[in-house]
N, C-alpha and C. Protein backbone atom coordinates (compact mmCIF):
# COMPACT_ATOMS: atom_id res chain seq x y z
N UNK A 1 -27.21 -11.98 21.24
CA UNK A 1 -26.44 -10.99 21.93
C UNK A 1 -25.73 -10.11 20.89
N UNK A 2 -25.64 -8.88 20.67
CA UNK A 2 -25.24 -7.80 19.83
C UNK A 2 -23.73 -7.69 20.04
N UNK A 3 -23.26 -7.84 18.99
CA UNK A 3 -21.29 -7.73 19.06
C UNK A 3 -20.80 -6.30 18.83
N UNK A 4 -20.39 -5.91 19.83
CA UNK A 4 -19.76 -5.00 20.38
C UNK A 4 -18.08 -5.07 19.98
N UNK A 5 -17.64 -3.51 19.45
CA UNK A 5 -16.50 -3.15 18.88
C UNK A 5 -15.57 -2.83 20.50
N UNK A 6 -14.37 -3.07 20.09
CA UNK A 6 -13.77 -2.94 21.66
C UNK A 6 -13.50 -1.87 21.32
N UNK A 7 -13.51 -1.01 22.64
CA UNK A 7 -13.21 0.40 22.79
C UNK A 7 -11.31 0.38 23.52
N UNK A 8 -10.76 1.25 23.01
CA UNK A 8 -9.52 1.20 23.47
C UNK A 8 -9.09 2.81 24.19
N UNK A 9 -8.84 3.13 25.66
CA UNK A 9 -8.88 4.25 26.13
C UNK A 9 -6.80 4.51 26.37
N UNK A 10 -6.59 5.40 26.44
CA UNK A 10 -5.33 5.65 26.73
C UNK A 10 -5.05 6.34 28.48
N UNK A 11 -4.06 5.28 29.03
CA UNK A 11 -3.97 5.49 30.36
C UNK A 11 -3.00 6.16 30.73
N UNK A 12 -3.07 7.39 31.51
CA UNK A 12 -1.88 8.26 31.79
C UNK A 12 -1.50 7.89 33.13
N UNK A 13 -0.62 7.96 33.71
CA UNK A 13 -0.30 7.86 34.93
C UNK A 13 0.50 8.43 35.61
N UNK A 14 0.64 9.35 36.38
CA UNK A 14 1.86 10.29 36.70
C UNK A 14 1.77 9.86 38.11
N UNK A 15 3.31 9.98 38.65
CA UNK A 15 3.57 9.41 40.12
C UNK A 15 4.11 10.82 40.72
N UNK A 16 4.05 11.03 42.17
CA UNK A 16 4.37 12.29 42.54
C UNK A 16 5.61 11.47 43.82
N UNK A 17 6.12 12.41 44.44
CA UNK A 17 7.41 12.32 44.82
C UNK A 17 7.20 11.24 46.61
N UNK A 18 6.09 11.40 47.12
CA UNK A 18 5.26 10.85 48.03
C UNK A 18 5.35 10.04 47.91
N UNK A 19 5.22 8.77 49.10
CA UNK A 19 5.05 7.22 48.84
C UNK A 19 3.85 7.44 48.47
N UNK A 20 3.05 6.06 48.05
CA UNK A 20 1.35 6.04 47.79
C UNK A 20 0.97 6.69 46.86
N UNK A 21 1.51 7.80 46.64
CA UNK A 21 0.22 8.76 46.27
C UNK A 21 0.55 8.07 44.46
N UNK A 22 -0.27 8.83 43.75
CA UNK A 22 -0.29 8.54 42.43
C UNK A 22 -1.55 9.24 42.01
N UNK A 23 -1.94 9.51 40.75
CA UNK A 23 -3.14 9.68 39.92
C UNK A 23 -3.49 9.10 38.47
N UNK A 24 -4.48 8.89 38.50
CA UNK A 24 -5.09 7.96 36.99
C UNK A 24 -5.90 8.83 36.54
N UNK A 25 -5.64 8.63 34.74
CA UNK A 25 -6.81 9.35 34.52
C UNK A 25 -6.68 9.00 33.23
N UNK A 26 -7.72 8.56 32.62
CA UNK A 26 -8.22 7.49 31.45
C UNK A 26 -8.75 8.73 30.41
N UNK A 27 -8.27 8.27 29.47
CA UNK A 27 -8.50 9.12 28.04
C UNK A 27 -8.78 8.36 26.75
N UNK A 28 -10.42 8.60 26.31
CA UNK A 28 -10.80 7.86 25.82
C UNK A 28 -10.65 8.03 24.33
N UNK A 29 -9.81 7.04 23.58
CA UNK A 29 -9.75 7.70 22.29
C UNK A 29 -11.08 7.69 21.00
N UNK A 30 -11.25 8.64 20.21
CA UNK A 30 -12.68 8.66 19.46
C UNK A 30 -12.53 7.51 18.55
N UNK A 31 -11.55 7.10 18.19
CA UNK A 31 -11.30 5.98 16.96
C UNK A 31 -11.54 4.55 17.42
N UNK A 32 -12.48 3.40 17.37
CA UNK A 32 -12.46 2.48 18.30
C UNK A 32 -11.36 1.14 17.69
N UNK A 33 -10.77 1.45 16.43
CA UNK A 33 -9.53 0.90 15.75
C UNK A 33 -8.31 1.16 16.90
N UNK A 34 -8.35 2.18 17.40
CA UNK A 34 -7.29 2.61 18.02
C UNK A 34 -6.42 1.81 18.52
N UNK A 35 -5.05 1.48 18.67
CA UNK A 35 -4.12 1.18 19.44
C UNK A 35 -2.94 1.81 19.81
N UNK A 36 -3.26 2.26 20.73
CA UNK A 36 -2.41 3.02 21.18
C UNK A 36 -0.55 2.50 21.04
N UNK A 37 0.39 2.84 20.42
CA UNK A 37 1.55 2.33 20.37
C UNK A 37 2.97 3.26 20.60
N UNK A 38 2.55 4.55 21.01
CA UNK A 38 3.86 5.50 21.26
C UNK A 38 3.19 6.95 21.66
N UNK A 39 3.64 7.32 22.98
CA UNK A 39 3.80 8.66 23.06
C UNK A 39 4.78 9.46 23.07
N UNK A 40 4.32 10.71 23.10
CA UNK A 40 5.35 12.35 23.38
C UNK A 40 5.07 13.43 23.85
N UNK A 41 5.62 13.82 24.36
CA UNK A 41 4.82 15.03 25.35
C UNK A 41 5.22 16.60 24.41
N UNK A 42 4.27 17.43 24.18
CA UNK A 42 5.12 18.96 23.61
C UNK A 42 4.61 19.64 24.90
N UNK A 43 5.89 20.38 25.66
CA UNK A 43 6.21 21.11 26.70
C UNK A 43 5.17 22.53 26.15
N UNK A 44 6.22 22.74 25.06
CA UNK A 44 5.72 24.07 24.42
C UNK A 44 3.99 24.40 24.38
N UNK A 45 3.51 23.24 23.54
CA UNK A 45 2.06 24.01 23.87
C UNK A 45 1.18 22.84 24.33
N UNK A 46 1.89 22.57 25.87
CA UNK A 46 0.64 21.38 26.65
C UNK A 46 0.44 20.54 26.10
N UNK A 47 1.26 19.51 25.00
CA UNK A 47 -0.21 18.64 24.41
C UNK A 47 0.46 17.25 24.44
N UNK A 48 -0.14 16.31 24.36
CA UNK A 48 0.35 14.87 24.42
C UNK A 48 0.12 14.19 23.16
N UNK A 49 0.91 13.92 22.48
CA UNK A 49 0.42 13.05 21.45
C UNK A 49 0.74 11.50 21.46
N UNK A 50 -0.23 10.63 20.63
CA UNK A 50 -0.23 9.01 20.93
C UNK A 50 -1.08 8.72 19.23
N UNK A 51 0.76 7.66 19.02
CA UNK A 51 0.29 7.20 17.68
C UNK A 51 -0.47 5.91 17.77
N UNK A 52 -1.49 5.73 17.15
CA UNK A 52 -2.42 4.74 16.80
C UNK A 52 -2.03 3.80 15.95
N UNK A 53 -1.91 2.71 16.15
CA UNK A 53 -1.18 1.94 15.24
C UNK A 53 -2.58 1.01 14.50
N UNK A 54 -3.57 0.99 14.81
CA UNK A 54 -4.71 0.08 14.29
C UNK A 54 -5.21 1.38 13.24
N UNK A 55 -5.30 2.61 13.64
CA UNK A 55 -6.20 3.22 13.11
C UNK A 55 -5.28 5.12 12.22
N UNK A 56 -3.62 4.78 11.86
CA UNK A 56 -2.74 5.43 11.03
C UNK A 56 -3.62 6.61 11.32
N UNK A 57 -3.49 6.99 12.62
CA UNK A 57 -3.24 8.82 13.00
C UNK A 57 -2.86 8.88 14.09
N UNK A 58 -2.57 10.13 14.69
CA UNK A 58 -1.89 10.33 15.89
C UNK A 58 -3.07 11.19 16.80
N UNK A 59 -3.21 11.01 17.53
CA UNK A 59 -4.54 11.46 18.17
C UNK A 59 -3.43 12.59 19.50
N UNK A 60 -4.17 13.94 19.28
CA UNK A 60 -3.33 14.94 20.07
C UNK A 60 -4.63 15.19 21.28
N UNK A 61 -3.69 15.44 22.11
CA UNK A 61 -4.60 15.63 23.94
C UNK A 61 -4.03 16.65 24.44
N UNK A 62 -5.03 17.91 24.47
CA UNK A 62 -5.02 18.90 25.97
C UNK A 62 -4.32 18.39 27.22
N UNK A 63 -2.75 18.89 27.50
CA UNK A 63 -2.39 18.40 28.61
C UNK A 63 -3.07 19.05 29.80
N UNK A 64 -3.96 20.22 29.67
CA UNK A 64 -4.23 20.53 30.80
C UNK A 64 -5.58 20.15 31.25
N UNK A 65 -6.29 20.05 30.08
CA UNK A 65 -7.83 19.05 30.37
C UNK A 65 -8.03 17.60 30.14
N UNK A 66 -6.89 17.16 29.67
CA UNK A 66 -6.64 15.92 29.51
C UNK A 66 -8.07 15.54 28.66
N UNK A 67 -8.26 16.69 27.62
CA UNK A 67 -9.32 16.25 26.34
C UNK A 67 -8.77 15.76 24.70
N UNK A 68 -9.15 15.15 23.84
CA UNK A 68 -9.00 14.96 22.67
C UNK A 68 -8.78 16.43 22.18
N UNK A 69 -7.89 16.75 21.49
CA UNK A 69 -7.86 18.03 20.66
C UNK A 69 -8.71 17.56 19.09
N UNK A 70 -7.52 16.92 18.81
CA UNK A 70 -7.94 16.13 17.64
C UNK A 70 -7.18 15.02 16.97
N UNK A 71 -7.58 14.38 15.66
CA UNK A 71 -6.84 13.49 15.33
C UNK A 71 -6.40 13.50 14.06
N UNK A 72 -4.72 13.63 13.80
CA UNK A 72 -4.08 13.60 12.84
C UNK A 72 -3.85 12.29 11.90
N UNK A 73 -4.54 12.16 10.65
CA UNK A 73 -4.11 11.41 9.66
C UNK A 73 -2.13 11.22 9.34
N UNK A 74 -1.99 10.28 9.67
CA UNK A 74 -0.47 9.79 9.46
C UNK A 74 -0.51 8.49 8.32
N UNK A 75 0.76 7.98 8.08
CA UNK A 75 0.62 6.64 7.54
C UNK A 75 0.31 5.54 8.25
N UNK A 76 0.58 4.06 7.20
CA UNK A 76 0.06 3.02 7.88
C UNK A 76 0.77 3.01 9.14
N UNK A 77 0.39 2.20 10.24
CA UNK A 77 0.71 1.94 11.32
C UNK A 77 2.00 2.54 12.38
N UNK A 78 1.07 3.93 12.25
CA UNK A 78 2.19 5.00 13.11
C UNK A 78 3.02 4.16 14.52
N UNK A 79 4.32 3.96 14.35
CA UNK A 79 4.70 3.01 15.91
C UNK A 79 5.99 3.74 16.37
N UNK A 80 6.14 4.86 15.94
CA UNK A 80 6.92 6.08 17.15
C UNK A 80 6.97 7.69 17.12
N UNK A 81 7.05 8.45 18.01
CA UNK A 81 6.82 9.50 18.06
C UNK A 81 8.24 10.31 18.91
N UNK A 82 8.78 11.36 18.45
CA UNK A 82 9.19 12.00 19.20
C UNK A 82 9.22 13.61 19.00
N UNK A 83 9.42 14.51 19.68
CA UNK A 83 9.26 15.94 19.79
C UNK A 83 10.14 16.33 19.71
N UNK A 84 10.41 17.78 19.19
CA UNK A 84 11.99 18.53 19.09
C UNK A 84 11.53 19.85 19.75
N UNK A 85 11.62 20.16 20.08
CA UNK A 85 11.40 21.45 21.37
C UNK A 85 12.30 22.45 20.39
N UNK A 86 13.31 22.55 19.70
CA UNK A 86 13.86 23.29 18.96
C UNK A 86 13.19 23.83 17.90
N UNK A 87 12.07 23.22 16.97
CA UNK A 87 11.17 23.41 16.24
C UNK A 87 9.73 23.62 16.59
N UNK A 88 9.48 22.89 17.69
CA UNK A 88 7.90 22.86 18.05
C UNK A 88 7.43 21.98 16.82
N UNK A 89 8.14 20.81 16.64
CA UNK A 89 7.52 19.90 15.63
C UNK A 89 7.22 18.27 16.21
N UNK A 90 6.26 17.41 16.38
CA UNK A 90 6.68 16.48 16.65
C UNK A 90 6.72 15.47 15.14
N UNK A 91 7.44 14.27 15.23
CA UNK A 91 7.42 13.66 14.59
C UNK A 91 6.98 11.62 14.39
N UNK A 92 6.34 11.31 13.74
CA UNK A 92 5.84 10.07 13.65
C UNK A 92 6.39 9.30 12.57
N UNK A 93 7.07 7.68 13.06
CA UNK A 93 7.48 6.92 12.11
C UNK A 93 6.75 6.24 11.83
N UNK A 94 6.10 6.07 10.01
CA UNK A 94 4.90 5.10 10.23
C UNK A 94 5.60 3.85 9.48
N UNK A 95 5.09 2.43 9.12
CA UNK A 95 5.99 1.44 9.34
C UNK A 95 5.35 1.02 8.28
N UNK A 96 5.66 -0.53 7.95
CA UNK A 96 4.83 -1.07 6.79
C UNK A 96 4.80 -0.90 5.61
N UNK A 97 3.72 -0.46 4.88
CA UNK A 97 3.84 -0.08 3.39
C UNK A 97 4.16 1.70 2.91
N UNK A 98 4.26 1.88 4.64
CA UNK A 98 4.50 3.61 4.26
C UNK A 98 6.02 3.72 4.01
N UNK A 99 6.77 3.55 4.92
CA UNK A 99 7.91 3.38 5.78
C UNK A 99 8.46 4.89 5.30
N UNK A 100 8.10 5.55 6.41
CA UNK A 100 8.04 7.31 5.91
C UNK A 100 8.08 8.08 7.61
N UNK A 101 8.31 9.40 7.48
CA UNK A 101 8.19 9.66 8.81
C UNK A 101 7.17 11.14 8.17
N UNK A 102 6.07 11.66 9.34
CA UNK A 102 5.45 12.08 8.75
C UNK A 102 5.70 13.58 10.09
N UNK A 103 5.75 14.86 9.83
CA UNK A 103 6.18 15.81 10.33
C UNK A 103 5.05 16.86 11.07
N UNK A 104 4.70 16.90 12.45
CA UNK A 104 3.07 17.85 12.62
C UNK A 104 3.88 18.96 13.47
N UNK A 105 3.04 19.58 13.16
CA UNK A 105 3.40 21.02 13.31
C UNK A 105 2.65 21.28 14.73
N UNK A 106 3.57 21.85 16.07
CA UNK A 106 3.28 21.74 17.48
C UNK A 106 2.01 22.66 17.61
N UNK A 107 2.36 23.28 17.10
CA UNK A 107 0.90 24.92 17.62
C UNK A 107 -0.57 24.20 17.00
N UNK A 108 -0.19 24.32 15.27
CA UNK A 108 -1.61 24.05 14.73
C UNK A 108 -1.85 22.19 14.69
N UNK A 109 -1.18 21.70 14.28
CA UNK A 109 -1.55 20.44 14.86
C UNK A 109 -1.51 19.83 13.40
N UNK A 110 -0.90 20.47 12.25
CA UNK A 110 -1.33 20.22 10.89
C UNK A 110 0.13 19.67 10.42
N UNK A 111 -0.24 19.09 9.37
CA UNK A 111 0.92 17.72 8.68
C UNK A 111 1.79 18.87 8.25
N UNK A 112 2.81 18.83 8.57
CA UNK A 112 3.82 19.63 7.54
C UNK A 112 4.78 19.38 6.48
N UNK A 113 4.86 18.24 6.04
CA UNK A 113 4.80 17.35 5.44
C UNK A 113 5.28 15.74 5.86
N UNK A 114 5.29 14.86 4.91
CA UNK A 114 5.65 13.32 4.59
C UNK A 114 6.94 12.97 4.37
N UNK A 115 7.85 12.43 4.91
CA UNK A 115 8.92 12.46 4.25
C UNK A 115 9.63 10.36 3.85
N UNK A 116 9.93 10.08 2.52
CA UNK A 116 10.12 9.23 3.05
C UNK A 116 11.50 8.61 4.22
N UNK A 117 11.53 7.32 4.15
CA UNK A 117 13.19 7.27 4.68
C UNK A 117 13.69 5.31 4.32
């Protein structure tokens, strides 16, 4: 029998104001290291980001197609994220042997720099 890599998908779930109702919708990440360990939402330009803690990047998602944009190289084991709406920057703490917070830039999606802490 052929051994198979586990695939790890990221589950969104938004609840609406209705009893019952709800929607799912599964987002599959390209990295099969992936573990998903922190999100953040940027208002500013639609996008969701989710740090990977198996596979040290942050993988950014089309909030409106709910597609992979792409995936940002961070340090070891990215395990939080948050957004500043004042900058359009989000930011990732990576842990371990980095122990650094690493700075992406909201529009282009590119490292703006490393910082340690």
């Amino acid at each position: 029998m052929p051994m198979t890599r586990p695939v790890f998908g990221l589950l969104l779930i938004a609840f609406s104001l209705a009893p019952g109702q709800w929607l799912e919708t599964v987002i599959w990440l390209p990295d099969t290291t992936s573990m998903p360990s922190a999100l953040c939402y940027n208002p500013q330009n639609n996008k969701v980001y989710c740090a990977n803690f198996g596979a040290d990047n942050v993988t950014v998602i089309d909030g409106a197609s709910n597609s992979v944009i792409t995936s940002v190289p961070v340090g070891h084991y990215p395990s939080a994220l948050c957004y500043n709406p004042q900058n359009n920057k989000a930011y990732c703490a990576n842990r371990t042997c980095s122990d650094n917070v690493t700075v992406i830039e909201g529009a282009t999606n590119a490292i703006i720099t490393t910082g340690s802490v």
